[in-house]
N, C-alpha and C. Protein backbone atom coordinates (compact mmCIF):
# COMPACT_ATOMS: atom_id res chain seq x y z
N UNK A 1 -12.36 -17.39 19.55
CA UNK A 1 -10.92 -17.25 19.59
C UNK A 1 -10.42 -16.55 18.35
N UNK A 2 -8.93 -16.19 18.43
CA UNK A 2 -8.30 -15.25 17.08
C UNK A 2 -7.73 -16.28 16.77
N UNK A 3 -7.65 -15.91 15.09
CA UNK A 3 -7.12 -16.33 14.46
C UNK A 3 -6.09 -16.28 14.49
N UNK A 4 -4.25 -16.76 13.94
CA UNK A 4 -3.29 -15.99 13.71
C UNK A 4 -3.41 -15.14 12.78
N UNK A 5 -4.42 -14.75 11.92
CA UNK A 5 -4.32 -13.39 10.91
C UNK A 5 -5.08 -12.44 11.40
N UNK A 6 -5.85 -12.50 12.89
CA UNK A 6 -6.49 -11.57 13.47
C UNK A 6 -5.30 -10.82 14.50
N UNK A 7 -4.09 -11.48 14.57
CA UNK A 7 -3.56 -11.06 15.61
C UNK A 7 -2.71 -9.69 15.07
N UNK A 8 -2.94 -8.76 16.48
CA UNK A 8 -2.36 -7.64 16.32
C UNK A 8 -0.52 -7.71 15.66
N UNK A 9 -0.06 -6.94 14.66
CA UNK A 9 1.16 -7.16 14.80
C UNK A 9 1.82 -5.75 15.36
N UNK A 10 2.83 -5.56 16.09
CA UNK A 10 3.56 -4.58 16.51
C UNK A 10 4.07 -3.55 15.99
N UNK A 11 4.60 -2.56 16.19
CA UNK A 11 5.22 -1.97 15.64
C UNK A 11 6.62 -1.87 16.38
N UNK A 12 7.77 -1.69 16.03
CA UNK A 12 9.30 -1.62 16.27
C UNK A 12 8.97 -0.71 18.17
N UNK A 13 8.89 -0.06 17.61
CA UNK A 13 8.55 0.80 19.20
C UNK A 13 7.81 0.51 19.64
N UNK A 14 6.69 -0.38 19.67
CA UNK A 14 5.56 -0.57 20.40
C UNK A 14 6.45 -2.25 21.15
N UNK A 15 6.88 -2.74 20.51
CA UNK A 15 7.70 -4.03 20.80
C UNK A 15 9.06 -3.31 21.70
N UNK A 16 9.64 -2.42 21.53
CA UNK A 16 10.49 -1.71 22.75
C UNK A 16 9.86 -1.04 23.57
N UNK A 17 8.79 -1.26 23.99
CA UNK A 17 8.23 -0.87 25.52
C UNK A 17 7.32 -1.96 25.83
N UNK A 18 7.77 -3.11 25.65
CA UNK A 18 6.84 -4.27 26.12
C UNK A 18 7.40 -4.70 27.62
N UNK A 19 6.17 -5.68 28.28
CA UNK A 19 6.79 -6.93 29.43
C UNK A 19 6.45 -7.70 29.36
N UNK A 20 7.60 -8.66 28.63
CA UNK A 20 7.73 -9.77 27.86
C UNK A 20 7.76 -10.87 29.11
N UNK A 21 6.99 -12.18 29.46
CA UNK A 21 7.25 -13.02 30.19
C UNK A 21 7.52 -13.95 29.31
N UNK A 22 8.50 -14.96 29.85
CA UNK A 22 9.06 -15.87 29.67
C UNK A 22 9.10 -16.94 30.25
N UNK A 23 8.17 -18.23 30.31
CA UNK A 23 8.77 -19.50 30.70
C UNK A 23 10.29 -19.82 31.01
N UNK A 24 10.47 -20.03 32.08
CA UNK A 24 12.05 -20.74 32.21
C UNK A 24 12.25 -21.29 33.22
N UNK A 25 13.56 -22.37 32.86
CA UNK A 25 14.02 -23.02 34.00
C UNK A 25 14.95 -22.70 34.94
N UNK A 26 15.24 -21.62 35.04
CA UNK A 26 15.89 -20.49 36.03
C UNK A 26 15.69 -19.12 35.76
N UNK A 27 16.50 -18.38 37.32
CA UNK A 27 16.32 -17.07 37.49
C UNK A 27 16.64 -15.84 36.98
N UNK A 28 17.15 -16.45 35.60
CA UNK A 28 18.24 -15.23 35.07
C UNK A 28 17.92 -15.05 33.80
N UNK A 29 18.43 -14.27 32.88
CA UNK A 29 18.22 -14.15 31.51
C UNK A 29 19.19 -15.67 30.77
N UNK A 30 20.13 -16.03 31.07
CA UNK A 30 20.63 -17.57 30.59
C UNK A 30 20.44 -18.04 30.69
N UNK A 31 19.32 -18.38 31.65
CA UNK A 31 18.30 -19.26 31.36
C UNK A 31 17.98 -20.13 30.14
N UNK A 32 17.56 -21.59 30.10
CA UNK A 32 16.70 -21.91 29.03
C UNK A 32 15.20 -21.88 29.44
N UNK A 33 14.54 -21.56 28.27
CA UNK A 33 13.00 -21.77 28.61
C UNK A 33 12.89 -22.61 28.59
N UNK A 34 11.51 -22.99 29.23
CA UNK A 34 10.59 -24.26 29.64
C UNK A 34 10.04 -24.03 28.80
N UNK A 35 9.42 -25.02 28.41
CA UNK A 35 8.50 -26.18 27.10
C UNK A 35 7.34 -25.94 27.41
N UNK A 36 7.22 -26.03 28.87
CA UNK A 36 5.80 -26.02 29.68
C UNK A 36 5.20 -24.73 30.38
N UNK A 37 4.61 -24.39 29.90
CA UNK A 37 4.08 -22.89 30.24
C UNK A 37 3.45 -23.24 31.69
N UNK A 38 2.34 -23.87 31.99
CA UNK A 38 1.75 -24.10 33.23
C UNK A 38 2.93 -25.01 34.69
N UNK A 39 3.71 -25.57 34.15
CA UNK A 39 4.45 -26.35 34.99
C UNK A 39 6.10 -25.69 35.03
N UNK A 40 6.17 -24.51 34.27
CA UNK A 40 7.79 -24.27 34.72
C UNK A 40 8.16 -23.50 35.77
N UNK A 41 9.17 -23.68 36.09
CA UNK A 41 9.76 -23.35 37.82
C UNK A 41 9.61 -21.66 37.88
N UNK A 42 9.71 -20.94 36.86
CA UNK A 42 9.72 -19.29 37.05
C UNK A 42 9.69 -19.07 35.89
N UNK A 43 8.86 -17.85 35.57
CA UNK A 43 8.52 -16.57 34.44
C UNK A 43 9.67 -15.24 34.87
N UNK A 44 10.40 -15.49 33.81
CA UNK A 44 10.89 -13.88 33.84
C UNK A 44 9.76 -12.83 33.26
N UNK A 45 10.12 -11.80 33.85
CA UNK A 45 8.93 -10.57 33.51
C UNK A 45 10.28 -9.64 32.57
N UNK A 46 10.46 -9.43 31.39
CA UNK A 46 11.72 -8.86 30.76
C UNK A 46 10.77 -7.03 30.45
N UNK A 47 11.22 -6.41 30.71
CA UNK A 47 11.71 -5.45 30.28
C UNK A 47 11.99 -5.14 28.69
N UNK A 48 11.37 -5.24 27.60
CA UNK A 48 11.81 -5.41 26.53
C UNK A 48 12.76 -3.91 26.12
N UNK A 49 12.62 -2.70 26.82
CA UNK A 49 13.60 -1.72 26.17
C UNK A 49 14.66 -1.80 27.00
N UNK A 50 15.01 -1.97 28.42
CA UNK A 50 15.96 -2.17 29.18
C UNK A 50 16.55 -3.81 28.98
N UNK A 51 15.40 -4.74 28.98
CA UNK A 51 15.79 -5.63 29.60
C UNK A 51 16.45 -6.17 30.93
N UNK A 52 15.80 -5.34 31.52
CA UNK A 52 16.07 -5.51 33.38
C UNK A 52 14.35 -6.42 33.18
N UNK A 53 14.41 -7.46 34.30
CA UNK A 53 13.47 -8.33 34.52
C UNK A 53 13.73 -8.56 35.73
N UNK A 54 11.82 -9.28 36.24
CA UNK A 54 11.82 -9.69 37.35
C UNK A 54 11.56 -10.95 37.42
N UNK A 55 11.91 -11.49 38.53
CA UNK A 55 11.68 -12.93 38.27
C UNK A 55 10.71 -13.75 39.26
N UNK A 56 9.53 -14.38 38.42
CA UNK A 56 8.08 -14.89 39.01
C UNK A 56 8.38 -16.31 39.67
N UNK A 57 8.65 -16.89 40.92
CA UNK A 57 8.05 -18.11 40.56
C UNK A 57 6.51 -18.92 40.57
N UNK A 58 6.77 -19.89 39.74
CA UNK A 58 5.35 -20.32 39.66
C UNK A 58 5.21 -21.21 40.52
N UNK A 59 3.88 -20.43 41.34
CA UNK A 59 3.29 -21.20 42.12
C UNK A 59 2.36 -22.12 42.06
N UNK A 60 2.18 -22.26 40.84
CA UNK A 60 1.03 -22.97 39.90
C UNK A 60 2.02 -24.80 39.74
N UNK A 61 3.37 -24.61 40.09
CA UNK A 61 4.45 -25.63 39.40
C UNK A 61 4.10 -26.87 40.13
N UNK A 62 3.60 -27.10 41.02
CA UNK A 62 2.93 -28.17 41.70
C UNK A 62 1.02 -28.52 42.05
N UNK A 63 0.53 -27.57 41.41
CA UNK A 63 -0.77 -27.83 41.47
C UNK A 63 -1.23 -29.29 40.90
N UNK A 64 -2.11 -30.04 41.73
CA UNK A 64 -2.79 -30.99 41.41
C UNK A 64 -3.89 -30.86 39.96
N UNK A 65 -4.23 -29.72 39.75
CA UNK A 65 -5.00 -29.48 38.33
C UNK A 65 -5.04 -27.82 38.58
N UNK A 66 -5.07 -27.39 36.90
CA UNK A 66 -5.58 -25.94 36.93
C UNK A 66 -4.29 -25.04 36.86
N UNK A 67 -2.81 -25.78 37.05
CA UNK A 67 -1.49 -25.00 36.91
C UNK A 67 -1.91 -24.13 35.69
N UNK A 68 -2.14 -24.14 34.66
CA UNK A 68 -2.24 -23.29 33.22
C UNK A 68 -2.98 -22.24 33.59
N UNK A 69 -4.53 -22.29 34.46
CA UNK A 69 -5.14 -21.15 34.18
C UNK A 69 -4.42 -20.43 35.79
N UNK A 70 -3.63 -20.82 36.45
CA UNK A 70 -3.19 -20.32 37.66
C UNK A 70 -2.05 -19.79 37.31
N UNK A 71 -1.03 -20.25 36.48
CA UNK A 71 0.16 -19.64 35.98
C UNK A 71 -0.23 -18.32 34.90
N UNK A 72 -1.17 -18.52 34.04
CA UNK A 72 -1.69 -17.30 33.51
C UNK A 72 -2.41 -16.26 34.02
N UNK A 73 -2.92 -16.44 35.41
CA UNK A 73 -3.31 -15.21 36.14
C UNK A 73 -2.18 -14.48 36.95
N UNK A 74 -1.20 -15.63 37.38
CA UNK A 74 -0.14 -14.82 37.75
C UNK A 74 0.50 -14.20 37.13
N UNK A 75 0.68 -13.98 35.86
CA UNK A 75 1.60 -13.51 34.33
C UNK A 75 0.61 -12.27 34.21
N UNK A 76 -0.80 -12.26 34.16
CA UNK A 76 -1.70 -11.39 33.85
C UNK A 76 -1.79 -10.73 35.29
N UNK A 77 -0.92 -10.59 36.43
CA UNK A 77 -1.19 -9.76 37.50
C UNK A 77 0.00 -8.86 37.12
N UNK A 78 1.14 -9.17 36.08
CA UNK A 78 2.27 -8.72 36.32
C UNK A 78 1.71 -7.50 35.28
N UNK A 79 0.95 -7.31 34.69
CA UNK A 79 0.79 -6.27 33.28
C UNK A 79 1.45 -6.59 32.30
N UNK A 80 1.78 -8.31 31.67
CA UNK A 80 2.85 -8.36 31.00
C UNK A 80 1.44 -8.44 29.75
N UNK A 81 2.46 -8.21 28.41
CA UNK A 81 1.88 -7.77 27.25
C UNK A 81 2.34 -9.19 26.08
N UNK A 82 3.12 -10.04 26.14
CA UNK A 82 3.36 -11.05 25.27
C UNK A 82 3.94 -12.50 26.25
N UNK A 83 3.63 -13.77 26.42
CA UNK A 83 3.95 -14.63 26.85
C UNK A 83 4.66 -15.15 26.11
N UNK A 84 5.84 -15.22 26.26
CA UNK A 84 7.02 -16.57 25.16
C UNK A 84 7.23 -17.85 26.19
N UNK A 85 7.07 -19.22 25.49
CA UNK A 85 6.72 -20.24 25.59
C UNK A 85 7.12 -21.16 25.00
N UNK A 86 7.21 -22.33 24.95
CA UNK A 86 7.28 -23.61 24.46
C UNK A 86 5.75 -23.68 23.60
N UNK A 87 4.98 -24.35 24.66
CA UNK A 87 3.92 -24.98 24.77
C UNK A 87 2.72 -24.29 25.10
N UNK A 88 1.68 -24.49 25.25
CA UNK A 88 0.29 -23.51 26.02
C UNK A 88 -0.91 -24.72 25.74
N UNK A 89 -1.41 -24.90 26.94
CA UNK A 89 -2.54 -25.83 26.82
C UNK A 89 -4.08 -24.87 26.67
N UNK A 90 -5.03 -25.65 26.29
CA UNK A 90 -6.28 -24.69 26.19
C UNK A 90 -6.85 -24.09 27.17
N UNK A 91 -6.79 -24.64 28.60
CA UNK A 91 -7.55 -23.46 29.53
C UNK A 91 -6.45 -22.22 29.24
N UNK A 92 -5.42 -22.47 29.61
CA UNK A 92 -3.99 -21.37 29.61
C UNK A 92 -4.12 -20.21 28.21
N UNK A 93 -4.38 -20.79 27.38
CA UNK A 93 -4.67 -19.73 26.74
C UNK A 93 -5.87 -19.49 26.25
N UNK A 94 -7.03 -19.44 26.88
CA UNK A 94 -8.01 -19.03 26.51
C UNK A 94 -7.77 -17.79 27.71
N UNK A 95 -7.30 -18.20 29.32
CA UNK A 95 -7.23 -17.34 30.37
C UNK A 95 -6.04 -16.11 29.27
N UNK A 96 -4.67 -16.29 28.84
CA UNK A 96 -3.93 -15.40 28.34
C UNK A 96 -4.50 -14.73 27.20
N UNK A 97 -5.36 -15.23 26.57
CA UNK A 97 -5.92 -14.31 25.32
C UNK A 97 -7.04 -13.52 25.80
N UNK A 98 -7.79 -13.94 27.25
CA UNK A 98 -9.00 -12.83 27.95
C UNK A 98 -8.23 -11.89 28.51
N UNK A 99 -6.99 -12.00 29.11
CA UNK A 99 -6.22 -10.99 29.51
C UNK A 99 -5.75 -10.10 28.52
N UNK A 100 -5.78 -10.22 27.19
CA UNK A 100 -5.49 -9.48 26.12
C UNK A 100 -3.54 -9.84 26.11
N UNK A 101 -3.34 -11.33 26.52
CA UNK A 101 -1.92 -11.27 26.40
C UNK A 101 -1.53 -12.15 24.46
N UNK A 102 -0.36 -11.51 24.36
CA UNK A 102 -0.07 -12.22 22.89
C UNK A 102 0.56 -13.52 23.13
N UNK A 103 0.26 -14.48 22.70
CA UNK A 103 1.03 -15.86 23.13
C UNK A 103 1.88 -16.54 22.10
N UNK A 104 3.39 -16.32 22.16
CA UNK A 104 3.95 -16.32 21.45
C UNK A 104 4.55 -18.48 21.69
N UNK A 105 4.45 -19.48 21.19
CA UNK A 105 4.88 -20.67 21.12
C UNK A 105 5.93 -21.07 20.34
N UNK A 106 6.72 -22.29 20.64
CA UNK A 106 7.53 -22.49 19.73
C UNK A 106 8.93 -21.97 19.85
N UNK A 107 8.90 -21.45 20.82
CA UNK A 107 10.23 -20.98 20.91
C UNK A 107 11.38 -22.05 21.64
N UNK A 108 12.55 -21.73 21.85
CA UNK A 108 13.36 -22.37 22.17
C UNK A 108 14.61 -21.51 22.21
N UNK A 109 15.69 -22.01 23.27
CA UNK A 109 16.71 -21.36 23.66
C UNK A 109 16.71 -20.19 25.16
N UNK A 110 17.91 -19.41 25.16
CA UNK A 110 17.94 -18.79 26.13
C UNK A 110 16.60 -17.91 26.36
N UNK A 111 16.02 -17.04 27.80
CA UNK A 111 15.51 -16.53 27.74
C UNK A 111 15.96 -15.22 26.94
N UNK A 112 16.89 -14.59 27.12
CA UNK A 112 17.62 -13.47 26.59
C UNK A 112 17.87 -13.97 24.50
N UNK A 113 17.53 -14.91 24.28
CA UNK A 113 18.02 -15.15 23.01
C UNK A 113 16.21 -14.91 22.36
N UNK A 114 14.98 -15.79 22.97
CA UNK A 114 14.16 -15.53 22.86
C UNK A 114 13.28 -14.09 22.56
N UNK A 115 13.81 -13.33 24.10
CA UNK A 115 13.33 -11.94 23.78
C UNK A 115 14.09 -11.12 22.59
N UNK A 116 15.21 -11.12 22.38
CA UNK A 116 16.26 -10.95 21.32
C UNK A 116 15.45 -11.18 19.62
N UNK A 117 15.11 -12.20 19.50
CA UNK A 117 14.29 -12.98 18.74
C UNK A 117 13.04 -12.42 18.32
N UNK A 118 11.75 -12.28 19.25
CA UNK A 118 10.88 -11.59 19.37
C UNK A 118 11.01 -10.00 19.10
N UNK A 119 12.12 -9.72 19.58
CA UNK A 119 11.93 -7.81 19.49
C UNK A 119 12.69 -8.09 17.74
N UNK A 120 13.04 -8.62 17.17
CA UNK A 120 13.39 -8.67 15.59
C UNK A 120 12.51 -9.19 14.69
N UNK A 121 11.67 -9.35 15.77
CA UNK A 121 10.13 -10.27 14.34
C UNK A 121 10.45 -11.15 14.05
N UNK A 122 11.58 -12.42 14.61
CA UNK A 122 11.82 -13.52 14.62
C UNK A 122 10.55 -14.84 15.13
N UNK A 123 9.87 -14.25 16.16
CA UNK A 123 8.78 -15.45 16.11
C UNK A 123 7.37 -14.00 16.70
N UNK A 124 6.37 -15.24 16.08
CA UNK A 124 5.06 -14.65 15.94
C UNK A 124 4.16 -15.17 16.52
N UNK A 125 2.90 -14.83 17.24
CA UNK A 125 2.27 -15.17 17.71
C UNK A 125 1.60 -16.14 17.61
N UNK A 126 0.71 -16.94 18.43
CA UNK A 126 -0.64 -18.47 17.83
C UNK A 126 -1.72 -17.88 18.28
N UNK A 127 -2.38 -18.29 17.34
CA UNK A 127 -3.92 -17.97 17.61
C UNK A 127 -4.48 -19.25 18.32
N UNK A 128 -4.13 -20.23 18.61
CA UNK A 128 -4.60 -21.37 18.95
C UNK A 128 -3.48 -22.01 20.37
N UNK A 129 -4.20 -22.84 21.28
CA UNK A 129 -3.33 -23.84 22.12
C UNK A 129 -2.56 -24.50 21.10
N UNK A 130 -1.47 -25.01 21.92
CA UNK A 130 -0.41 -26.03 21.11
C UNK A 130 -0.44 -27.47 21.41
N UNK A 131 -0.78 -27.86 22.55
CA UNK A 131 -1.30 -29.06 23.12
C UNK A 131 -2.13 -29.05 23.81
N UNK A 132 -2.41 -30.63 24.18
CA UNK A 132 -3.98 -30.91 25.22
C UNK A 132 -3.63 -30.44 26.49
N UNK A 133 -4.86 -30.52 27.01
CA UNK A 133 -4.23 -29.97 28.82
C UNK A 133 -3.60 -31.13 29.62
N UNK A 134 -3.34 -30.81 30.56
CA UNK A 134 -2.22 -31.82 31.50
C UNK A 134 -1.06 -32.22 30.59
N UNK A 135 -0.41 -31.36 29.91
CA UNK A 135 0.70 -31.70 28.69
C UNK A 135 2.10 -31.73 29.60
N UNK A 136 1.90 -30.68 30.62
CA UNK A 136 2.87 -31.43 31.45
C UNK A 136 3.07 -31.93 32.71
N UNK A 137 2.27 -32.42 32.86
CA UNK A 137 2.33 -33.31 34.16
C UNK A 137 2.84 -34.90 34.00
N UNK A 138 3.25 -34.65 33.06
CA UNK A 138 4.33 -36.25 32.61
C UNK A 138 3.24 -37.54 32.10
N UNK A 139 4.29 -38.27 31.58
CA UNK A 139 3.85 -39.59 31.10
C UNK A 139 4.13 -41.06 31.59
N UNK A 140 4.96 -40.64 32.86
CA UNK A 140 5.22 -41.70 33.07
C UNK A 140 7.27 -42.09 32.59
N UNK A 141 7.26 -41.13 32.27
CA UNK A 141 8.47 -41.33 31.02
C UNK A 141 9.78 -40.66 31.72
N UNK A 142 9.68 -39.56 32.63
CA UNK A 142 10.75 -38.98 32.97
C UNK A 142 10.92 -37.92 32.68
N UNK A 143 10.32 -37.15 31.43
CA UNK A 143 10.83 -36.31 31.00
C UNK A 143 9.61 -35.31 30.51
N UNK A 144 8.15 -35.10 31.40
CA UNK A 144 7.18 -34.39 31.63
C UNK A 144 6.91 -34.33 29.96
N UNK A 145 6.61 -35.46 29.26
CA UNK A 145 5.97 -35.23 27.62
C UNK A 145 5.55 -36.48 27.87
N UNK A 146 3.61 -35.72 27.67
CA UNK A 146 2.87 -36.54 27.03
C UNK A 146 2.71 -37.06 26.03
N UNK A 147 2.43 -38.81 25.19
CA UNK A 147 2.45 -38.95 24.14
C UNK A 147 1.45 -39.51 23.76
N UNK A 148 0.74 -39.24 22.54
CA UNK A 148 -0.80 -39.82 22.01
C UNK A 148 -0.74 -40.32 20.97
């Protein structure tokens, strides 16, 4: 696996011709993102120089096991070039880093505030998963977070 100091960084124009996917909990750019990369309801596919996007849903959002590496092949059918995210479990991104995708975590807010964010060098890539797998398929709790 890469490191975060192995990871490619962009250049200004190379980041305005990206297709930025996005975790989220709806169909639009006002959207907020999802936390949960393998379990959220739809990926916007953004457009990073237009910002015209399409919108994925995940069919992975009810799988009994394997949503992460099923939601990342669908993201990796689209030709997208950076995943923005909450969260990313380890099959999910070992599948997004063989696709040669950048996996950007940690984010939070609108989808449109996110990509906004990203095209200013506001957040940076992980070289690593962020949690264990099945991170969201709930706890029992209501509110799809596992706790250890």
């Amino acid at each position: 696996m890469r490191n975060q100091k192995e990871l490619k960084e962009e250049t200004k124009e190379e980041i305005n011709k990206m297709k930025i996917a996005v975790s989220a909990t709806a169909g639009n750019l006002d959207a907020m993102i999802d936390l949960r990369f393998g379990r959220c309801p739809y990926f916007l596919i953004v457009d990073s120089e237009t910002m015209r996007f399409e919108v994925l849903p995940n069919a992975a959002l009810g799988a009994v096991g394997g949503a992460g590496i099923q939601a990342a092949q669908a993201v990796a059918s689209k030709g997208v070039n950076v995943l923005i995210t909450g969260n990313v479990g380890p099959n999910a991104f070992q599948a997004l880093s063989a696709a040669g995708i950048k996996v950007v975590t940690g984010a939070f807010g609108t989808v449109r505030e996110v990509v906004e964010k990203y095209k200013h060098g506001e957040l940076k890539g992980t070289g690593a998963p962020t949690v264990r797998g099945h991170f969201g398929m709930g706890g029992g709790r209501g509110q799809g977070l596992r706790r250890w």
